[in-house]
C-alpha atoms as a PDB file:
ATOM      1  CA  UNK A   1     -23.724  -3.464  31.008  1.00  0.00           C
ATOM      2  CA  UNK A   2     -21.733  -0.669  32.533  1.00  0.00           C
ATOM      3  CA  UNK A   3     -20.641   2.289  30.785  1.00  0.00           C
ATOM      4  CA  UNK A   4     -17.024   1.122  30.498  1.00  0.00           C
ATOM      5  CA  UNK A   5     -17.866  -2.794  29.412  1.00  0.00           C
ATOM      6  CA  UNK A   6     -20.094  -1.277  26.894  1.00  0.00           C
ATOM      7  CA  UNK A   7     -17.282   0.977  25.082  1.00  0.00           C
ATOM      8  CA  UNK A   8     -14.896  -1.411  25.560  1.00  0.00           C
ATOM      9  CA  UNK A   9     -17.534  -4.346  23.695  1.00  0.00           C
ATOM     10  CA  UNK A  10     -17.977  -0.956  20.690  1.00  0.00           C
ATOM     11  CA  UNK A  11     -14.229  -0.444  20.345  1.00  0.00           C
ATOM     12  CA  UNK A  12     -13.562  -4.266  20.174  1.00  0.00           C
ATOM     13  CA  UNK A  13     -15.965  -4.678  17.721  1.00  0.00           C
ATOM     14  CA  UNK A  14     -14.645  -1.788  15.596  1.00  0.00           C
ATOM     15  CA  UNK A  15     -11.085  -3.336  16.010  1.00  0.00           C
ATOM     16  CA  UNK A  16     -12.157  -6.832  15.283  1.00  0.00           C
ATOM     17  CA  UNK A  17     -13.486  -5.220  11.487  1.00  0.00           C
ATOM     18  CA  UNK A  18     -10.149  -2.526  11.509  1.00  0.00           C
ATOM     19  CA  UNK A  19      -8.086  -5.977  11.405  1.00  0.00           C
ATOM     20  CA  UNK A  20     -10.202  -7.520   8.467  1.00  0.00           C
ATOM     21  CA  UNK A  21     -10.746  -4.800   6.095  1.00  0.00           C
ATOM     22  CA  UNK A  22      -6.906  -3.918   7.136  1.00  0.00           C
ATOM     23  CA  UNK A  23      -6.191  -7.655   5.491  1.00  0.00           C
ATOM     24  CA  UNK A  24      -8.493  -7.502   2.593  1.00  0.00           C
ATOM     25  CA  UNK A  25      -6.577  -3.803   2.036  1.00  0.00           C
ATOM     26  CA  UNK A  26      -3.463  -5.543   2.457  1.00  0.00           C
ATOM     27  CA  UNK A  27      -4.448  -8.021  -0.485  1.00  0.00           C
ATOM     28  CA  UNK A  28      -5.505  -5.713  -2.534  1.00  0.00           C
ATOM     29  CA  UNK A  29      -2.499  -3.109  -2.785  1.00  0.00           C
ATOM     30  CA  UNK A  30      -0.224  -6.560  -3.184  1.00  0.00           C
ATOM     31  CA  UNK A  31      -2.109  -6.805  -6.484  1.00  0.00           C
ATOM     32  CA  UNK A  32      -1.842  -3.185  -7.664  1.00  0.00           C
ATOM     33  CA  UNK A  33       1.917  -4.093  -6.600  1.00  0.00           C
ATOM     34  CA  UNK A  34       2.119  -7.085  -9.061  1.00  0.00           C
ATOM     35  CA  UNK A  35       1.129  -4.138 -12.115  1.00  0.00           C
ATOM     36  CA  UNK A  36       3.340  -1.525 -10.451  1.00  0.00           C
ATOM     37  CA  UNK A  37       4.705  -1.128 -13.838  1.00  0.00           C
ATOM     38  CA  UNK A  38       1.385   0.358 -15.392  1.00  0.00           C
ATOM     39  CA  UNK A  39      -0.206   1.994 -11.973  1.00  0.00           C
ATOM     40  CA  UNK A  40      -0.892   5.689 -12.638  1.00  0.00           C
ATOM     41  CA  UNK A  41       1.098   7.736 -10.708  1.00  0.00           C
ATOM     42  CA  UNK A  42       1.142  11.709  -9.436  1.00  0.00           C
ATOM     43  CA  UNK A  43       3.391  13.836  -7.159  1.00  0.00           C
ATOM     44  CA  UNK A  44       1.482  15.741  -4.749  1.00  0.00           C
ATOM     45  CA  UNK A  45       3.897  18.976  -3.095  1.00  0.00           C
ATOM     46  CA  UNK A  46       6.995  17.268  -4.072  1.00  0.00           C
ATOM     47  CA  UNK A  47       8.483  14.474  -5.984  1.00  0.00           C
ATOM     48  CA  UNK A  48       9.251  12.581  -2.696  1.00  0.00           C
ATOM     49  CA  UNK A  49       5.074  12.773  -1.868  1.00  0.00           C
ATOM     50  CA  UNK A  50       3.541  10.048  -4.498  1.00  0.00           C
ATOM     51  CA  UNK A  51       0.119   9.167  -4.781  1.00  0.00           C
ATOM     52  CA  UNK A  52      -0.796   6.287  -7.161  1.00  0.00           C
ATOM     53  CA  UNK A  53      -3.936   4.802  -8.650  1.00  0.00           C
ATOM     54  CA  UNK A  54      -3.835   2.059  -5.980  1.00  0.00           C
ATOM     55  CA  UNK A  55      -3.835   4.790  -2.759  1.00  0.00           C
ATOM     56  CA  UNK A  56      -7.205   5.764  -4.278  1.00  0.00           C
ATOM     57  CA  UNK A  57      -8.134   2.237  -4.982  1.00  0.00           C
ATOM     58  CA  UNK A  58      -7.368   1.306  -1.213  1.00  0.00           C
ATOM     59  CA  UNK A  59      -8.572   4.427   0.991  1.00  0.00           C
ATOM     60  CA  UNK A  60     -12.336   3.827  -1.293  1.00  0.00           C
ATOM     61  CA  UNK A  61     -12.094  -0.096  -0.708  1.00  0.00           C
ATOM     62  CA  UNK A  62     -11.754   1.074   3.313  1.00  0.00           C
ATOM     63  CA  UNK A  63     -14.288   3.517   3.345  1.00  0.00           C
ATOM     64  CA  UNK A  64     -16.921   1.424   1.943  1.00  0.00           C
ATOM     65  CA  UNK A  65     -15.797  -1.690   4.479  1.00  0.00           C
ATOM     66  CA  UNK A  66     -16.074   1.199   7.302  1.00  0.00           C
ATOM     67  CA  UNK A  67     -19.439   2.503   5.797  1.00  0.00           C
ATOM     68  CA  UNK A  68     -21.068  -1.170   5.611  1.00  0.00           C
ATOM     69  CA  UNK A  69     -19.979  -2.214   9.506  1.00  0.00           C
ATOM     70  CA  UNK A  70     -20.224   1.472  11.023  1.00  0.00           C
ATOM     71  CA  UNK A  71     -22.316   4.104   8.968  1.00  0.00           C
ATOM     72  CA  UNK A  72     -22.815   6.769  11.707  1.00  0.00           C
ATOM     73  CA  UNK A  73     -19.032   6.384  12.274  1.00  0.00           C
ATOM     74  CA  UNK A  74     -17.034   9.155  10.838  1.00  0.00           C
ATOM     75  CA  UNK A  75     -14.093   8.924   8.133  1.00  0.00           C
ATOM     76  CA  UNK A  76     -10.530  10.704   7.680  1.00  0.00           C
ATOM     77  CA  UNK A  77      -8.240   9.323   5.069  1.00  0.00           C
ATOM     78  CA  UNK A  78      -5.036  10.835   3.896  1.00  0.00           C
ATOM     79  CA  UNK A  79      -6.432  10.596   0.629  1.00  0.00           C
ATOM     80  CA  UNK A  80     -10.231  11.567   0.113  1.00  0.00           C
ATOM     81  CA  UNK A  81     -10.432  13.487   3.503  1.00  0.00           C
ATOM     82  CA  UNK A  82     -13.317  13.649   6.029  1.00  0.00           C
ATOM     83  CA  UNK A  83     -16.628  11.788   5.917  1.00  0.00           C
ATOM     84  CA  UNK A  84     -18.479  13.329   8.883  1.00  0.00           C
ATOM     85  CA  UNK A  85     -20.094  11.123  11.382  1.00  0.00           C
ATOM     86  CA  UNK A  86     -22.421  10.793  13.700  1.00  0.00           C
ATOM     87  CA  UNK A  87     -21.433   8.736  16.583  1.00  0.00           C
ATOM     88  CA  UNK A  88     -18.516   9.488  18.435  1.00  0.00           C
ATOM     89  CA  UNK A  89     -16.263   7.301  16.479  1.00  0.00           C
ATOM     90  CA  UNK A  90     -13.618   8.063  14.028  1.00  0.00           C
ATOM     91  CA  UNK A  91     -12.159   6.013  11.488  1.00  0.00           C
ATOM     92  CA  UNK A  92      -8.619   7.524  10.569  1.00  0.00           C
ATOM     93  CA  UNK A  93      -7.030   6.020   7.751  1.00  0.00           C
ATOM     94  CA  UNK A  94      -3.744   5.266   5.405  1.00  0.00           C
ATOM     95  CA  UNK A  95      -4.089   3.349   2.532  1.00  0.00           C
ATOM     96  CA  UNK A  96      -0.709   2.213   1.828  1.00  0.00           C
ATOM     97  CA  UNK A  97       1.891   4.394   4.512  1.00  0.00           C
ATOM     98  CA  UNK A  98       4.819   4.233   2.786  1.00  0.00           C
ATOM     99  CA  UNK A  99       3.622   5.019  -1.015  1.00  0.00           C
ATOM    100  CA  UNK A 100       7.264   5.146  -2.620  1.00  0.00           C
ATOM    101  CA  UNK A 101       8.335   1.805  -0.911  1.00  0.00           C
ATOM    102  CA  UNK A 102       5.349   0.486  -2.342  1.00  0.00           C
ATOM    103  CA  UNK A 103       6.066   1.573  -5.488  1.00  0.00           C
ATOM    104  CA  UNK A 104       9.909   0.870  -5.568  1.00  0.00           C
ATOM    105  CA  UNK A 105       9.732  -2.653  -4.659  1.00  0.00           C
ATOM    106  CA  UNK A 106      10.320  -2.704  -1.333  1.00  0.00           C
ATOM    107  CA  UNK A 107       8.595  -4.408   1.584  1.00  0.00           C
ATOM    108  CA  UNK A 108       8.390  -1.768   4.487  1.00  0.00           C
ATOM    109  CA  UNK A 109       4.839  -0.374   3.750  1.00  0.00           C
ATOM    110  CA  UNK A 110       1.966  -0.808   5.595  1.00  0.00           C
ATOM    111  CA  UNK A 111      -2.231  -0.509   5.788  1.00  0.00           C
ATOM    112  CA  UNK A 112      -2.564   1.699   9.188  1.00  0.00           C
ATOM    113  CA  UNK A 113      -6.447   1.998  10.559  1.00  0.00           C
ATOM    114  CA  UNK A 114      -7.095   3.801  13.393  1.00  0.00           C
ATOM    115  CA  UNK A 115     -10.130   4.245  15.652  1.00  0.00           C
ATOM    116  CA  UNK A 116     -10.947   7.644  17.706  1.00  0.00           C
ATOM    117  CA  UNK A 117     -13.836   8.264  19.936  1.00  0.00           C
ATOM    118  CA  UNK A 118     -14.051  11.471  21.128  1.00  0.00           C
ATOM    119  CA  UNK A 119     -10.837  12.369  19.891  1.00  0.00           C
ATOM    120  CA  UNK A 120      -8.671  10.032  21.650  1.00  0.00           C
ATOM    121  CA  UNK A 121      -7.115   6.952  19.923  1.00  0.00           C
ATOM    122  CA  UNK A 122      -9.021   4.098  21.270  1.00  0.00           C
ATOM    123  CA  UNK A 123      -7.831   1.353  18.467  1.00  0.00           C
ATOM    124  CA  UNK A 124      -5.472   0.665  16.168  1.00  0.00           C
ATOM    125  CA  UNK A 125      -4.213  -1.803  13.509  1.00  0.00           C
ATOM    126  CA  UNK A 126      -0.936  -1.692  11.452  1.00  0.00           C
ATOM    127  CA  UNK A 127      -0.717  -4.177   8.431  1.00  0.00           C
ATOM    128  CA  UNK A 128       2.611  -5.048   7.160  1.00  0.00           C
ATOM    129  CA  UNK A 129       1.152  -7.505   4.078  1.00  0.00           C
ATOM    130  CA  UNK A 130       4.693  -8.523   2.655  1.00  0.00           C
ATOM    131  CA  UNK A 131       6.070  -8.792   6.284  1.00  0.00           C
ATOM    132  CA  UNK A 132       3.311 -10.934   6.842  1.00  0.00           C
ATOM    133  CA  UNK A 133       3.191  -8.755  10.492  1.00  0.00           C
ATOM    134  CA  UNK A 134      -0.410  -7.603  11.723  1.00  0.00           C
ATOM    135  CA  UNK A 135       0.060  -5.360  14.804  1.00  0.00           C
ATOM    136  CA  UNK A 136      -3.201  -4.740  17.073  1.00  0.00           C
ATOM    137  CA  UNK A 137      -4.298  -2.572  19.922  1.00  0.00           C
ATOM    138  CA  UNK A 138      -6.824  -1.812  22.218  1.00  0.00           C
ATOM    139  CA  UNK A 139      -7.024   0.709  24.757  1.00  0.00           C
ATOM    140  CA  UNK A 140      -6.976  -1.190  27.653  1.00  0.00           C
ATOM    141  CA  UNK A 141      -6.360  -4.024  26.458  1.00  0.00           C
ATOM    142  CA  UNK A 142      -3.026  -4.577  25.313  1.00  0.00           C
ATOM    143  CA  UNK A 143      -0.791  -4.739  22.017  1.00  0.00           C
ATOM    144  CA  UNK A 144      -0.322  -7.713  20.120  1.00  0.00           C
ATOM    145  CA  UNK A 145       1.441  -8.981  16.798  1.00  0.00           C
ATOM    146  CA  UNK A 146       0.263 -11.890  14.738  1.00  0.00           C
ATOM    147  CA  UNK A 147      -1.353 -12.431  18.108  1.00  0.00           C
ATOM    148  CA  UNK A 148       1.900 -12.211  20.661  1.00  0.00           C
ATOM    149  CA  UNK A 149       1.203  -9.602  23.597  1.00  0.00           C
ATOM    150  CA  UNK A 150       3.689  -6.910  23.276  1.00  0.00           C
ATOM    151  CA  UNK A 151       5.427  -5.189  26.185  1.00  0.00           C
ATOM    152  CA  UNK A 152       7.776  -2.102  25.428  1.00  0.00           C
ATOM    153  CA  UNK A 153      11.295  -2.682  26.845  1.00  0.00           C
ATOM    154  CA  UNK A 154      11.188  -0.382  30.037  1.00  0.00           C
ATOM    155  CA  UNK A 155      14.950  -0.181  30.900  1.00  0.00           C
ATOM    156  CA  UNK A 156      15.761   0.767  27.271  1.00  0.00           C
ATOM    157  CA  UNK A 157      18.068   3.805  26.499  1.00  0.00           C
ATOM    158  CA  UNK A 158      18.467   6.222  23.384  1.00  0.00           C
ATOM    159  CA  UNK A 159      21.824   4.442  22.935  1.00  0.00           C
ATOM    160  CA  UNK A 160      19.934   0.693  23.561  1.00  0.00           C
ATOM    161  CA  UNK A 161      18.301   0.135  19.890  1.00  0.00           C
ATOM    162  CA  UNK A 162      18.286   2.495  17.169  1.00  0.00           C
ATOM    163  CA  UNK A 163      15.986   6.010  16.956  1.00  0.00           C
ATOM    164  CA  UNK A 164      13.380   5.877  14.517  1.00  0.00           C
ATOM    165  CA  UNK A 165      13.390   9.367  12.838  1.00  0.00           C
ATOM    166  CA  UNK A 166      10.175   9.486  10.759  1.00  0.00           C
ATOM    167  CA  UNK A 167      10.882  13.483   9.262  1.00  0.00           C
ATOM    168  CA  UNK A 168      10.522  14.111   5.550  1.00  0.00           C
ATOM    169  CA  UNK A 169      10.816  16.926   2.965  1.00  0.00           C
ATOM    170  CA  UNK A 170       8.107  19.016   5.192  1.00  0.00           C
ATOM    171  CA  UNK A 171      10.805  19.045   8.302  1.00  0.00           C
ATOM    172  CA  UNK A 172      12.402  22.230   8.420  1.00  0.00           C
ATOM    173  CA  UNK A 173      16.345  20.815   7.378  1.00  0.00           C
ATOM    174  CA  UNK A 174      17.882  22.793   9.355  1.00  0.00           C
ATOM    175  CA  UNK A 175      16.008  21.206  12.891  1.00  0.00           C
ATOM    176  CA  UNK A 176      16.204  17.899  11.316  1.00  0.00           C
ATOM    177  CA  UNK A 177      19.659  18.312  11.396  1.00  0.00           C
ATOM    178  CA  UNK A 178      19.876  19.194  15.065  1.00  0.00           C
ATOM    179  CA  UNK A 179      18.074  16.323  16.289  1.00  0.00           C
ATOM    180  CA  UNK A 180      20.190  13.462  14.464  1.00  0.00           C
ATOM    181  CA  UNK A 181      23.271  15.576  15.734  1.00  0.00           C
ATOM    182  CA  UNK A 182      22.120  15.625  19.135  1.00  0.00           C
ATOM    183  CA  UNK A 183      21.270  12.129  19.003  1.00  0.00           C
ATOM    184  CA  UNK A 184      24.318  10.644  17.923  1.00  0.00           C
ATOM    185  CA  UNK A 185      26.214  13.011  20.090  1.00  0.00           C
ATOM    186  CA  UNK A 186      24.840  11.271  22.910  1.00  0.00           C
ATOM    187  CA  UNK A 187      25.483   7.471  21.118  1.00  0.00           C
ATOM    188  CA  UNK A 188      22.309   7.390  19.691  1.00  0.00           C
ATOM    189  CA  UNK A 189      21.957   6.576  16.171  1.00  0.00           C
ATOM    190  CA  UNK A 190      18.985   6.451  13.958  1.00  0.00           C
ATOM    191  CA  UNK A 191      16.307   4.632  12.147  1.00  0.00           C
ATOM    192  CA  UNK A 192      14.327   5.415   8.955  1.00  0.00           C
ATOM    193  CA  UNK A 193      11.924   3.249   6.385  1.00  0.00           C
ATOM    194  CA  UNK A 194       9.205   4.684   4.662  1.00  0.00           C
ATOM    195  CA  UNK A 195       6.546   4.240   6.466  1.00  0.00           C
ATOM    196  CA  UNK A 196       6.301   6.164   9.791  1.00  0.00           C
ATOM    197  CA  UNK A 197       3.167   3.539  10.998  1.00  0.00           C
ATOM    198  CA  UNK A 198       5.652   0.745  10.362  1.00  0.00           C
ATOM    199  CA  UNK A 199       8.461   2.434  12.733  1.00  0.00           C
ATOM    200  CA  UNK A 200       5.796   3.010  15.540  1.00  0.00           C
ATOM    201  CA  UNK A 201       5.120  -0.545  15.669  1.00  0.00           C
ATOM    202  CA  UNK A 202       8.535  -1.565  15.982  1.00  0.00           C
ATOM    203  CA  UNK A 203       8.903   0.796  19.069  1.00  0.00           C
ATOM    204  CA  UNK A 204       6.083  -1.307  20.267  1.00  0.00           C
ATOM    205  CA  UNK A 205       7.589  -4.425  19.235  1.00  0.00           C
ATOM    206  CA  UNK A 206      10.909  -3.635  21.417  1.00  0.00           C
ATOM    207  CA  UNK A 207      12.658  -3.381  17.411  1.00  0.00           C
ATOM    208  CA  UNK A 208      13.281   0.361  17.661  1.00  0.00           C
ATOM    209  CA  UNK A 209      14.251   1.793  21.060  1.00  0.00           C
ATOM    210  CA  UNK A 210      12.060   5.267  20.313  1.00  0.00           C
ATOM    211  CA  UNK A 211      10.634   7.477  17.571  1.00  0.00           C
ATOM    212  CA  UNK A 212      10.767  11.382  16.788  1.00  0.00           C
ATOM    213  CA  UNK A 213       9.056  12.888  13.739  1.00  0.00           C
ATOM    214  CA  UNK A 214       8.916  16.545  13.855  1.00  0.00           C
ATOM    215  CA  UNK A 215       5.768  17.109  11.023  1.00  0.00           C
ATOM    216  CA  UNK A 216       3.711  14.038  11.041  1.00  0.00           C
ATOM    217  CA  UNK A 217       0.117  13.575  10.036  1.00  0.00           C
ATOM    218  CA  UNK A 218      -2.917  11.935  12.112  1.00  0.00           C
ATOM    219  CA  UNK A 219      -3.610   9.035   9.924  1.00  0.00           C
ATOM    220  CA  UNK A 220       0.112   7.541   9.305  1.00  0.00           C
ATOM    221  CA  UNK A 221       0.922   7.783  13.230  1.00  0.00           C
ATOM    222  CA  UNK A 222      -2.729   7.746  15.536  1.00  0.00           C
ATOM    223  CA  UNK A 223      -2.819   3.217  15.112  1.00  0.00           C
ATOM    224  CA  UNK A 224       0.874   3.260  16.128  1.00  0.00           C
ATOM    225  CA  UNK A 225       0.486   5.545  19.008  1.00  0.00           C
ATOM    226  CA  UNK A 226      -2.482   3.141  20.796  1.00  0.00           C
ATOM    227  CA  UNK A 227      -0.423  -0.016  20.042  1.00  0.00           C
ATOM    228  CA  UNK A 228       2.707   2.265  22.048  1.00  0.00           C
ATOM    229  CA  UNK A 229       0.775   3.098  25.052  1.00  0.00           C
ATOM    230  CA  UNK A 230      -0.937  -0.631  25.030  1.00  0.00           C
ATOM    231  CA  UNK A 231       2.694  -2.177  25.000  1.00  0.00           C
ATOM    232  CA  UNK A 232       3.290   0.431  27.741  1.00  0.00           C
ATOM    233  CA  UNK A 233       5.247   2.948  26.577  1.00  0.00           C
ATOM    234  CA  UNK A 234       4.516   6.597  25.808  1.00  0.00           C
ATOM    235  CA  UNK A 235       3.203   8.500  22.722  1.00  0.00           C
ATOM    236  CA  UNK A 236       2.486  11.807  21.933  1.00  0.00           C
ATOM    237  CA  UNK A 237       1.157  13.245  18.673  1.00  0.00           C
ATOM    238  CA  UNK A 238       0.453  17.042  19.253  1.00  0.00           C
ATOM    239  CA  UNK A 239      -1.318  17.890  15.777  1.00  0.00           C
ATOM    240  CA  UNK A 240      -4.699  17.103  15.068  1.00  0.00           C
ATOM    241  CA  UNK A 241      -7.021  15.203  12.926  1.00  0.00           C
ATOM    242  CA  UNK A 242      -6.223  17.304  10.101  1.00  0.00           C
ATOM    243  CA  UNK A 243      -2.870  19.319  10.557  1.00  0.00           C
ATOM    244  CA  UNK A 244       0.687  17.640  11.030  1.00  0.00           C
ATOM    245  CA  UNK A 245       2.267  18.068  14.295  1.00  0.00           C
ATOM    246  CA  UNK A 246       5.076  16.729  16.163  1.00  0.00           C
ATOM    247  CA  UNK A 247       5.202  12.950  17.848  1.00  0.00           C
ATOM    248  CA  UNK A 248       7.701  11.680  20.318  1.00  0.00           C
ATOM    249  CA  UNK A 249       7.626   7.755  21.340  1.00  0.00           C
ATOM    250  CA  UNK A 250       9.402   5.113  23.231  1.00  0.00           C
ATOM    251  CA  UNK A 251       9.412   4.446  27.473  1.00  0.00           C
ATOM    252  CA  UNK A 252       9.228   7.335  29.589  1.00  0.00           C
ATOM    253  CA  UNK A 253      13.123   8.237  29.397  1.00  0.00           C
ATOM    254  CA  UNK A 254      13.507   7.534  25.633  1.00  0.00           C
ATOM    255  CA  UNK A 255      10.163   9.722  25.585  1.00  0.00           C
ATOM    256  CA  UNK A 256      11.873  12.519  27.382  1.00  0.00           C
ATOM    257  CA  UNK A 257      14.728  12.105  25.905  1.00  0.00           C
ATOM    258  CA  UNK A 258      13.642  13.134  22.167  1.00  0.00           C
ATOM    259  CA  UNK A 259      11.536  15.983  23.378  1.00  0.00           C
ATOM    260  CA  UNK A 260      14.767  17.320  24.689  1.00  0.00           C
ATOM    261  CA  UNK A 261      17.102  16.474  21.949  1.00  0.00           C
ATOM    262  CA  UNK A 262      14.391  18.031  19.261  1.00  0.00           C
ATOM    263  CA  UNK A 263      14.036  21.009  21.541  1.00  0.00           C
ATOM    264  CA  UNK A 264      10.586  20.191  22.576  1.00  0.00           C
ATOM    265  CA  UNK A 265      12.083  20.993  26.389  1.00  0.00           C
END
């Protein structure tokens, strides 16, 4: 077995157990969801950044799935933080992206697992449990939802489908601001749920012509930006495993595009 076959046969493997334990998370946060009424609940910086008693519950339930399959495989979760490793895999997780959907009742939150080797996103699996929408990816091997290849819309415009615009109270308002002017001066208009994984699959899904966010973390965006480049389109996430940074998304113009109306060019 070649180099390449054999990565390929150690990221498929690790994607084949990201989609399980993504499902069994998936289960699990619907029934913190049914006792939403008594889950213990904490702001983190702000009132709009929740954490709640079934985040924990979640990221834990992950890490032990990841732990049993992969133990030399390194950890990062939005909640609990980094388990090192010793292979060159990493494990970046969200429990539940899109914690005050969750909580509020609606359905646009999602289980997002992503898998890293050597720093680049080779996997990646975005759970929508009351969507009933599992969205998979492989470098190399193509996107997929509930099992349907997905191919990004190249022809697509800023003004073809709506922007998804992913910032929150850590964008600076004032750039925020910019950007959605810009965009609908030039007929764009935009796109927001809760949860930025959820967004990044529906650029991948042909739903959402593009996404911007201008302070976004590794662990809500790294699965959406492998099932964007497998659906073949372009993503770029320039923070790191541990600091927010800015992503762009969408085909090459709609990719171009943003960076130029958020001043990236």
């Amino acid at each position: 077995m070649d180099a390449v076959v054999s990565i390929q046969h150690e990221t498929g493997a690790r994607l084949a157990v990201a989609e399980r334990i993504a499902r069994s998370a998936g289960r699990m946060a619907q029934g913190f969801r049914r006792r939403s009424g008594v889950l213990t609940i904490e702001a983190k910086r702000s009132p709009q950044d929740l954490v709640s008693e079934a985040d924990r519950s979640v990221e834990r339930h992950l890490r032990r799935a990841i732990g049993k399959s992969f133990p030399g495989d390194a950890v990062i979760g939005e909640e609990a933080g980094t388990s090192a490793g010793r292979s060159p895999y990493a494990w970046v997780i969200d429990p539940i992206d899109g914690t005050m959907p969750f909580l509020v009742g609606q359905p646009n939150w999602t289980i997002s697992v992503a898998v890293v080797r050597d720093g680049e996103p080779v996997a990646g699996v975005v759970h929508a449990p009351m969507l009933r929408e599992t969205y998979t990816a492989q470098a190399g091997c193509g996107a997929a939802l509930n099992g349907r290849p997905l191919i990004l819309n190249a022809d697509w415009t800023i003004r073809s489908s709506a922007i998804g615009f992913g910032a929150n109270d850590r964008a600076d308002p004032e750039g925020a601001g910019r950007f959605v002017t810009a965009l609908y001066a030039e007929g764009g208009v935009m796109f927001r749920v809760g949860s930025g994984a959820l967004m990044l699959a529906y650029v991948a899904a042909n739903r959402l012509a593009g996404y911007y966010d201008p302070t976004v973390y590794a662990w809500d965006s790294l699965a959406g930006v492998v099932l964007i480049r497998e659906a073949g389109g372009r993503a770029e996430f320039a923070g790191n495993l541990e600091a927010p940074g800015p992503l762009w998304a969408g085909n090459d113009a709609v990719y171009a595009d943003l960076r130029r109306l958020s001043g990236a060019e």
